[in-house]
N, C-alpha and C. Protein backbone atom coordinates (compact mmCIF):
# COMPACT_ATOMS: atom_id res chain seq x y z
N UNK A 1 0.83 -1.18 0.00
CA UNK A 1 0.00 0.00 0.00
C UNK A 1 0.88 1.25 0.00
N UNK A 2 0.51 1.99 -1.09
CA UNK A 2 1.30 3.27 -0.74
C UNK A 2 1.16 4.49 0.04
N UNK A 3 2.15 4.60 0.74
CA UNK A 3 1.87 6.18 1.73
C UNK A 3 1.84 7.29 1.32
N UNK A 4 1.23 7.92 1.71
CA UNK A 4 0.91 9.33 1.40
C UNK A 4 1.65 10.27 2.58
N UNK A 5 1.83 11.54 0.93
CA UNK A 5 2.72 12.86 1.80
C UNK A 5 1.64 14.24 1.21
N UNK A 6 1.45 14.81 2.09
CA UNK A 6 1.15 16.22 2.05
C UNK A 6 2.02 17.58 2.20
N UNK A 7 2.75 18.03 1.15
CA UNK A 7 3.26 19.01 1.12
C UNK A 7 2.37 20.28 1.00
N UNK A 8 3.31 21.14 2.10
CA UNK A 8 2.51 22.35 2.30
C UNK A 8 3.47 23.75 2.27
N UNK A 9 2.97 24.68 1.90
CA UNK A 9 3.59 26.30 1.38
C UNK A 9 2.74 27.00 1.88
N UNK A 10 2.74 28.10 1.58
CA UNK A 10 1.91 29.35 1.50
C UNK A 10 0.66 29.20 0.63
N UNK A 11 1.15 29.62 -0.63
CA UNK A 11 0.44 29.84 -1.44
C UNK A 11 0.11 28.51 -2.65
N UNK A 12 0.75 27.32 -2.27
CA UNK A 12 0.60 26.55 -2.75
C UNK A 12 1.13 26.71 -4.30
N UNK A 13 1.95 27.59 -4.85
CA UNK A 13 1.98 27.99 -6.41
C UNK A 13 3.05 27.35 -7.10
N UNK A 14 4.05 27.07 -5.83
CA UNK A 14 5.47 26.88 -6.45
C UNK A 14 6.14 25.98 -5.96
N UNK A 15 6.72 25.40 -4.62
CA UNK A 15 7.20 25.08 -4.19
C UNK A 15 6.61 23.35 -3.97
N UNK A 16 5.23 23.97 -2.59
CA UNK A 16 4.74 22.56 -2.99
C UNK A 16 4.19 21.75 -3.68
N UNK A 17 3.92 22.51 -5.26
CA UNK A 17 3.59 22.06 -6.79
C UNK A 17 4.41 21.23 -6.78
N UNK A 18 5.86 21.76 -7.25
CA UNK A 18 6.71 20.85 -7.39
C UNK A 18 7.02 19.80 -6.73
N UNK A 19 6.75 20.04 -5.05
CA UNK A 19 7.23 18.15 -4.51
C UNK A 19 6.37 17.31 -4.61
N UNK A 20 5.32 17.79 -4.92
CA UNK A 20 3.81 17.05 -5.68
C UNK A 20 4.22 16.11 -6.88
N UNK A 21 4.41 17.27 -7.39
CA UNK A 21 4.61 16.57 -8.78
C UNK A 21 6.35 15.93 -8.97
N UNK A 22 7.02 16.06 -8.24
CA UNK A 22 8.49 15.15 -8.15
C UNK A 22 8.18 13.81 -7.29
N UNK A 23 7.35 14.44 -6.40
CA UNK A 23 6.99 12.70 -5.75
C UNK A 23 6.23 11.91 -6.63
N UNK A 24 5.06 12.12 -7.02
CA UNK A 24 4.65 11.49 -7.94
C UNK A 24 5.00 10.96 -9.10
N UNK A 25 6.07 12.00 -9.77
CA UNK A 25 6.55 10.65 -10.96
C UNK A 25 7.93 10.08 -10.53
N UNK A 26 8.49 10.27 -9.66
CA UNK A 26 10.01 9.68 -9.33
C UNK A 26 9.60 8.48 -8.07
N UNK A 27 8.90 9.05 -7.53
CA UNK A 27 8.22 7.47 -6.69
C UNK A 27 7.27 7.47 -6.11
N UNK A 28 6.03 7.45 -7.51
CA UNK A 28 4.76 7.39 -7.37
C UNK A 28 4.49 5.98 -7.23
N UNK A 29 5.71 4.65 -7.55
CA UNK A 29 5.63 3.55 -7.04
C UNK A 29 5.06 2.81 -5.81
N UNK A 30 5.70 4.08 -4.43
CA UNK A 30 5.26 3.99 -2.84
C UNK A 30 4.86 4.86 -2.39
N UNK A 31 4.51 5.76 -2.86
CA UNK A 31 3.96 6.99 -2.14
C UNK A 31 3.25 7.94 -3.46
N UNK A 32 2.03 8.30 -2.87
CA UNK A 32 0.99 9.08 -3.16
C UNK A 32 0.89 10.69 -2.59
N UNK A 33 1.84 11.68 -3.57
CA UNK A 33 2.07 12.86 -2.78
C UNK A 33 0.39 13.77 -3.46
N UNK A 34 0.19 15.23 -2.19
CA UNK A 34 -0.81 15.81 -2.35
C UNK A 34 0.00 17.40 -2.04
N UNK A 35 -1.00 18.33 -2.73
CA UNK A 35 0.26 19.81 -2.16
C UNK A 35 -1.23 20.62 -1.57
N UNK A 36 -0.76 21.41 -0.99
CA UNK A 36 -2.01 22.75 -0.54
C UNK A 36 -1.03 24.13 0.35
N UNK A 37 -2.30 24.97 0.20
CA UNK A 37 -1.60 26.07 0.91
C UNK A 37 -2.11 26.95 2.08
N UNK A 38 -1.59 27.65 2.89
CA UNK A 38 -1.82 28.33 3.97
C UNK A 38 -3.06 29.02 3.08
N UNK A 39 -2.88 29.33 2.13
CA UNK A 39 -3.53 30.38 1.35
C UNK A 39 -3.57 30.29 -0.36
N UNK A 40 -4.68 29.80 -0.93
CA UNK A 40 -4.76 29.25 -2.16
C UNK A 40 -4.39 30.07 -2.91
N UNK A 41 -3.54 29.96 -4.05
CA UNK A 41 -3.55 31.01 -5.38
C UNK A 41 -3.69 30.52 -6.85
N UNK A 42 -2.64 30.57 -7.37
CA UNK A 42 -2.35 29.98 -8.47
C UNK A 42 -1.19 28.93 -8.65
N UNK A 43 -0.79 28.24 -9.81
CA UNK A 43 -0.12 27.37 -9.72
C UNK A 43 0.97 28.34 -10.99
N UNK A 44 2.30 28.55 -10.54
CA UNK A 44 3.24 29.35 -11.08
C UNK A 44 3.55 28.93 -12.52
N UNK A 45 3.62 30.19 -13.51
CA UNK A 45 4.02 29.39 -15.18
C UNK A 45 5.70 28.71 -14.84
N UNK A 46 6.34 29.70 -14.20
CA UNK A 46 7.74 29.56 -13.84
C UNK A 46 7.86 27.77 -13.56
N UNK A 47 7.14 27.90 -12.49
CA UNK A 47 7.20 26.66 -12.07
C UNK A 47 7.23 25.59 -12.57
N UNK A 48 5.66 25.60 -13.72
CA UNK A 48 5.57 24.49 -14.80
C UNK A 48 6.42 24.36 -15.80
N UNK A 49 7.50 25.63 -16.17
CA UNK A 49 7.82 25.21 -17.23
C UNK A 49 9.27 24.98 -17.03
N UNK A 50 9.72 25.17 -15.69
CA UNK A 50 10.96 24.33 -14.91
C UNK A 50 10.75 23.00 -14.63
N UNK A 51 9.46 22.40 -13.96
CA UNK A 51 9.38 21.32 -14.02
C UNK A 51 9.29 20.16 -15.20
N UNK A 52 8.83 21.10 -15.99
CA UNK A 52 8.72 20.15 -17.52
C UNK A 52 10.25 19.74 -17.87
N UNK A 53 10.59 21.02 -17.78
CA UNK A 53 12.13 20.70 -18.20
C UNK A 53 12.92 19.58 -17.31
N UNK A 54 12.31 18.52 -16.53
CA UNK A 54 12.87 17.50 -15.93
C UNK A 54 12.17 16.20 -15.94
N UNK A 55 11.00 16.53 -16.80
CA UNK A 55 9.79 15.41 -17.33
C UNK A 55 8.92 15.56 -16.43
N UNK A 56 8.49 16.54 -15.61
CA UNK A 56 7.58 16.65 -14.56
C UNK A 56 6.76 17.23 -14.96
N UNK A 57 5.31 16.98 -14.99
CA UNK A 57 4.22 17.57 -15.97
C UNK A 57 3.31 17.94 -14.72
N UNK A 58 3.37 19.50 -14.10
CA UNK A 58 2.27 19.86 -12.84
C UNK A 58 1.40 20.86 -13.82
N UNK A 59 1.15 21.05 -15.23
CA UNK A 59 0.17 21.99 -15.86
C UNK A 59 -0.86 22.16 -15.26
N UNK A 60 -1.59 21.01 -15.43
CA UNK A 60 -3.04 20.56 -14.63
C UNK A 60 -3.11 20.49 -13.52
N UNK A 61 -1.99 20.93 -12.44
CA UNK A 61 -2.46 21.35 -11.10
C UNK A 61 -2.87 22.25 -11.11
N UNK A 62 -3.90 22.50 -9.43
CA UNK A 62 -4.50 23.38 -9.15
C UNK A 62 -3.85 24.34 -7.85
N UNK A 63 -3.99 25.00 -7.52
CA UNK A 63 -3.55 25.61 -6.22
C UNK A 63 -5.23 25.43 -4.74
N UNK A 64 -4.40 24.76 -4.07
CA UNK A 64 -5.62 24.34 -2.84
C UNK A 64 -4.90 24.63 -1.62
N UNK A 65 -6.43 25.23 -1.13
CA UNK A 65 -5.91 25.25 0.21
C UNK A 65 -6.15 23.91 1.29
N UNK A 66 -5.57 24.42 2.37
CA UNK A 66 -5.51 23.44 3.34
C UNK A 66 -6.07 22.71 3.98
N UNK A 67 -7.55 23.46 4.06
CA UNK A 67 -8.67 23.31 4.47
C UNK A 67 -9.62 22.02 3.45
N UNK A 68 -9.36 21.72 2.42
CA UNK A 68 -9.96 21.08 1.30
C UNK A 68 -9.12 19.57 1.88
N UNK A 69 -8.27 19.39 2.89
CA UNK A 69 -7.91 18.30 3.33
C UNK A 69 -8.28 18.14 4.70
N UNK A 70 -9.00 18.85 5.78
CA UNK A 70 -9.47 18.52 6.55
C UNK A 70 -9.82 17.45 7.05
N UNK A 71 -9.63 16.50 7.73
CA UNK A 71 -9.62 15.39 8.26
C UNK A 71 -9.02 14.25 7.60
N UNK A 72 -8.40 14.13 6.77
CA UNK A 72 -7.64 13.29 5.82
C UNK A 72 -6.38 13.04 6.60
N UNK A 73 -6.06 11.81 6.81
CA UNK A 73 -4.92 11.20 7.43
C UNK A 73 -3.88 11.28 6.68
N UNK A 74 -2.92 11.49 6.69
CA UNK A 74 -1.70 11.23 5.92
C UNK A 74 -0.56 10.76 6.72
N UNK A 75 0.53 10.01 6.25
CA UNK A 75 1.45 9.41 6.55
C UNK A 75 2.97 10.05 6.84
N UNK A 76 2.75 11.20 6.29
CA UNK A 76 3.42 12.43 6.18
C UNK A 76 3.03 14.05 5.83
N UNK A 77 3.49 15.17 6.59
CA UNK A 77 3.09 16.25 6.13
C UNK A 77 4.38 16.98 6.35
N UNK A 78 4.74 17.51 5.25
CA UNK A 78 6.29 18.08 5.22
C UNK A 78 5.92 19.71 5.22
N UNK A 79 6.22 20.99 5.89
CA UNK A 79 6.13 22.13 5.46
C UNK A 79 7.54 22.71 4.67
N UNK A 80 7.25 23.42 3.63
CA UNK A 80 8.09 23.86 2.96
C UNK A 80 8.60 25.47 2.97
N UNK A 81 7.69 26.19 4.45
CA UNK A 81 7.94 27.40 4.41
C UNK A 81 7.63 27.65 5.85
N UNK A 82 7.71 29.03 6.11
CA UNK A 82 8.05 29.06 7.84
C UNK A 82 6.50 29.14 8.00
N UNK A 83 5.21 29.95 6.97
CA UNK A 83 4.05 30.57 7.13
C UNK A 83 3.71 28.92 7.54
N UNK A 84 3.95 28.26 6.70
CA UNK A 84 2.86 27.03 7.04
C UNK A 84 2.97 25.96 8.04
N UNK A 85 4.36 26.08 8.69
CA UNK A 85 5.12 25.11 9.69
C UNK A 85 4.25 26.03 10.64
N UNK A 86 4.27 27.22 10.56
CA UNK A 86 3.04 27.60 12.03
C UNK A 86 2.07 27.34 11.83
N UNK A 87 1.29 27.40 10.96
CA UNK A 87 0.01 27.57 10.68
C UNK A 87 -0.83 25.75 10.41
N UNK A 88 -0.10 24.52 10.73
CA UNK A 88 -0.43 23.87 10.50
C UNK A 88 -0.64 22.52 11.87
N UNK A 89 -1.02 23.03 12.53
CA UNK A 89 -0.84 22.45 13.97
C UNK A 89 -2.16 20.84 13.86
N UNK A 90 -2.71 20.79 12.97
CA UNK A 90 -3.61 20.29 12.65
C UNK A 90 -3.33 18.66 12.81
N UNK A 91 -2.46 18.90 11.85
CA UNK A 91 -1.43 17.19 11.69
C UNK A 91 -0.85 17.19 13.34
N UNK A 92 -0.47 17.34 13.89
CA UNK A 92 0.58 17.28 15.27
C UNK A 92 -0.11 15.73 15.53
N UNK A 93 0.57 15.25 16.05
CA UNK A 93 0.51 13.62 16.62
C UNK A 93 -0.28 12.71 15.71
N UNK A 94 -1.22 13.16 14.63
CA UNK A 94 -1.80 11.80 14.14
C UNK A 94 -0.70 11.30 12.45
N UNK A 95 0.41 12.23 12.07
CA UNK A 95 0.81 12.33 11.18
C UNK A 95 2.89 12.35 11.79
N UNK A 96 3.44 12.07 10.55
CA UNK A 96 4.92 12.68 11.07
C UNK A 96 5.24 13.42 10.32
N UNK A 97 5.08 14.73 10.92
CA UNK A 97 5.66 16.43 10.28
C UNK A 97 6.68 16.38 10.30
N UNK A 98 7.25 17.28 9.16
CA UNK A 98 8.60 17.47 9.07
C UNK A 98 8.48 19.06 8.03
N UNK A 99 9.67 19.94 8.96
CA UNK A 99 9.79 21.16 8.36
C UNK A 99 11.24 21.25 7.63
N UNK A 100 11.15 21.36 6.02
CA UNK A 100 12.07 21.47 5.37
C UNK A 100 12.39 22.45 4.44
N UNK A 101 12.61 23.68 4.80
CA UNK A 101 12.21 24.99 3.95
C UNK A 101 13.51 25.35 3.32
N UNK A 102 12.48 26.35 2.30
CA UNK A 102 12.81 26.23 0.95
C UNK A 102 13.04 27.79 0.84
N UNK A 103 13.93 28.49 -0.18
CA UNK A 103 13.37 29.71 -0.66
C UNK A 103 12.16 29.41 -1.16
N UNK A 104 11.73 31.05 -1.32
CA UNK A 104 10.72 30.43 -2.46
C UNK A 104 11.01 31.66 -3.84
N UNK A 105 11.21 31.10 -4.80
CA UNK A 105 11.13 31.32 -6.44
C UNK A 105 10.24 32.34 -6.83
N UNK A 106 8.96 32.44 -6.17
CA UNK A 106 8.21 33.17 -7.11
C UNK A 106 8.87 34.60 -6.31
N UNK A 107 9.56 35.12 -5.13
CA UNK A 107 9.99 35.91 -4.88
C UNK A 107 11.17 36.73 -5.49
N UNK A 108 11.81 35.76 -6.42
CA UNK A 108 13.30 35.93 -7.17
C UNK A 108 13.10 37.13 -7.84
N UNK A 109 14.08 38.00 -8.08
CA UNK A 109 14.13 39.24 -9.12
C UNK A 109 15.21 39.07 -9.87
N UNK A 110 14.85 39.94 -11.21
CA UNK A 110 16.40 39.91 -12.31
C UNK A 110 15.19 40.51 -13.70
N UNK A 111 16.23 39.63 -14.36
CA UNK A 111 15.84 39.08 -15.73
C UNK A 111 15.37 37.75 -15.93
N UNK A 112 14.44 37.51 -16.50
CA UNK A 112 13.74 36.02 -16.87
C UNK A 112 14.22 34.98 -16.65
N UNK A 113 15.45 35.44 -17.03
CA UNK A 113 16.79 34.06 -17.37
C UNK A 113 17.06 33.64 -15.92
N UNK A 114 17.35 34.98 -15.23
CA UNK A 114 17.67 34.91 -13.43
C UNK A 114 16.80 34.58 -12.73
N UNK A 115 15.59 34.87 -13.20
CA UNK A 115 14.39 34.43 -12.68
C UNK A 115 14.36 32.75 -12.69
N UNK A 116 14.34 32.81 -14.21
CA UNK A 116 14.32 31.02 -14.20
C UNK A 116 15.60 29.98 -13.31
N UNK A 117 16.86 30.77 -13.24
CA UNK A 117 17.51 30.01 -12.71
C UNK A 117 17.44 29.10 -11.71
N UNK A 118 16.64 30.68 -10.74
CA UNK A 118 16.13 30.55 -9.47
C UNK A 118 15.56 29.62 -9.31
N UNK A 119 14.14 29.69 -10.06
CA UNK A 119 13.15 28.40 -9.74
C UNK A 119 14.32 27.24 -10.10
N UNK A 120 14.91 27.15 -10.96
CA UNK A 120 15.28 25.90 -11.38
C UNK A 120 16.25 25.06 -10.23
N UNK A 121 17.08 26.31 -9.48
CA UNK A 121 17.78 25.72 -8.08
C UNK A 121 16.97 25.40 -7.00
N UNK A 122 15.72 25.90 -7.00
CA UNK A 122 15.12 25.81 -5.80
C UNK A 122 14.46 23.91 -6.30
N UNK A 123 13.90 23.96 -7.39
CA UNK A 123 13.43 22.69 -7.84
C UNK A 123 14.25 21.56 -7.93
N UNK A 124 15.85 22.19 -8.10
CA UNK A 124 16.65 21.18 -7.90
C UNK A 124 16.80 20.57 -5.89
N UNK A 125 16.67 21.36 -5.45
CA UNK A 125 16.62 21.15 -4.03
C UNK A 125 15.84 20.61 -3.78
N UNK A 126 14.81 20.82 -3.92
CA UNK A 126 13.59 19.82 -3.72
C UNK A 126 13.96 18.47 -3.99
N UNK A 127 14.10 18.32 -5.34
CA UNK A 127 13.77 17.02 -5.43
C UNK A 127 15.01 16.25 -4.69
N UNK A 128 16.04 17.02 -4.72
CA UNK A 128 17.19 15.89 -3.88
C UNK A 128 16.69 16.03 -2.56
N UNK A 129 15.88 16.74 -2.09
CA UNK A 129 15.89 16.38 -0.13
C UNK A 129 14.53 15.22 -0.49
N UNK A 130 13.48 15.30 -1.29
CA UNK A 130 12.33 14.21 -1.32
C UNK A 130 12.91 12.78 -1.81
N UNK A 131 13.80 13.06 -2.73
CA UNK A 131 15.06 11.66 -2.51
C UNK A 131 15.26 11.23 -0.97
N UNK A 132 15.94 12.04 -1.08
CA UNK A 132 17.04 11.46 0.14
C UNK A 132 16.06 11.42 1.16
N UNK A 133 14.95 11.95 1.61
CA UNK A 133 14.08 11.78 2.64
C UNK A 133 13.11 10.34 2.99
N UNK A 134 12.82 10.17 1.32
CA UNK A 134 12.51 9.37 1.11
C UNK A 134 13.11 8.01 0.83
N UNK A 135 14.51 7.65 0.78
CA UNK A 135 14.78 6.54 0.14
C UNK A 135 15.31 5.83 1.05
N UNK A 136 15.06 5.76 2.46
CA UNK A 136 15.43 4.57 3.00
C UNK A 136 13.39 4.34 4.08
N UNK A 137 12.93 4.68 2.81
CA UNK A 137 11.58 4.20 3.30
C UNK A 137 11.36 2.61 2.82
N UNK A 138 10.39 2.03 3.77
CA UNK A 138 10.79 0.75 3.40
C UNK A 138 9.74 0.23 2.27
């Protein structure tokens, strides 16, 4: 049976898109990831079109908030930002939280190019800590 992770952000647009969608196709084998946010928005172009660039297809996500998981058990709930490691007291003892924060990308300034870099380091981080977090799961 596979376990489930709930990644959580702010705004749900960027950050926990991506460990959504990196858990799911790199080891959607054992685990069933879900994303939401302190505060719903949109789901970042930046984002999607960094993730594509690694075969990660989050187009068709949505941005959700937190609340749309209300009573749902999960096996994991990781926060990816400081707003939501407070704001999420919900999970405490029936789940195992874990706070692993991230910049976040959609904040980056420059030029496009600098812009994109950004997301693209922050996405690279991700997916190596959901590796490594994940791979001595049994």
């Amino acid at each position: 049976m596979k376990r489930s992770v709930l990644f959580l952000c702010t705004a749900n647009s960027c950050r926990s898109q991506m460990a959504e969608g990196i858990v799911n196709t790199f080891l959607g084998d054992r685990l069933e990831a879900f994303s939401a946010g302190t505060k719903a928005s949109f789901v970042n172009s930046m984002a999607i079109e960094v993730m594509r660039e690694i075969g990660v297809d989050i187009s068709k996500h949505r941005s959700k908030n937190l609340s749309e998981f209300d009573g749902q058990k999960f096996d994991y709930v990781i926060t990816l930002c400081g707003d939501a490691n407070e704001t999420c007291p919900l999970y405490i003892g029936t789940t195992k939280k874990t706070h692993i924060g991230f910049d976040d990308p959609a904040r980056s300034t420059g030029s496009e190019e600098e812009v994109r870099r950004e997301f693209r380091r922050v996405r690279d981080e991700i997916k190596e800590m959901v590796t490594r977090y994940f791979s001595n799961m049994g």
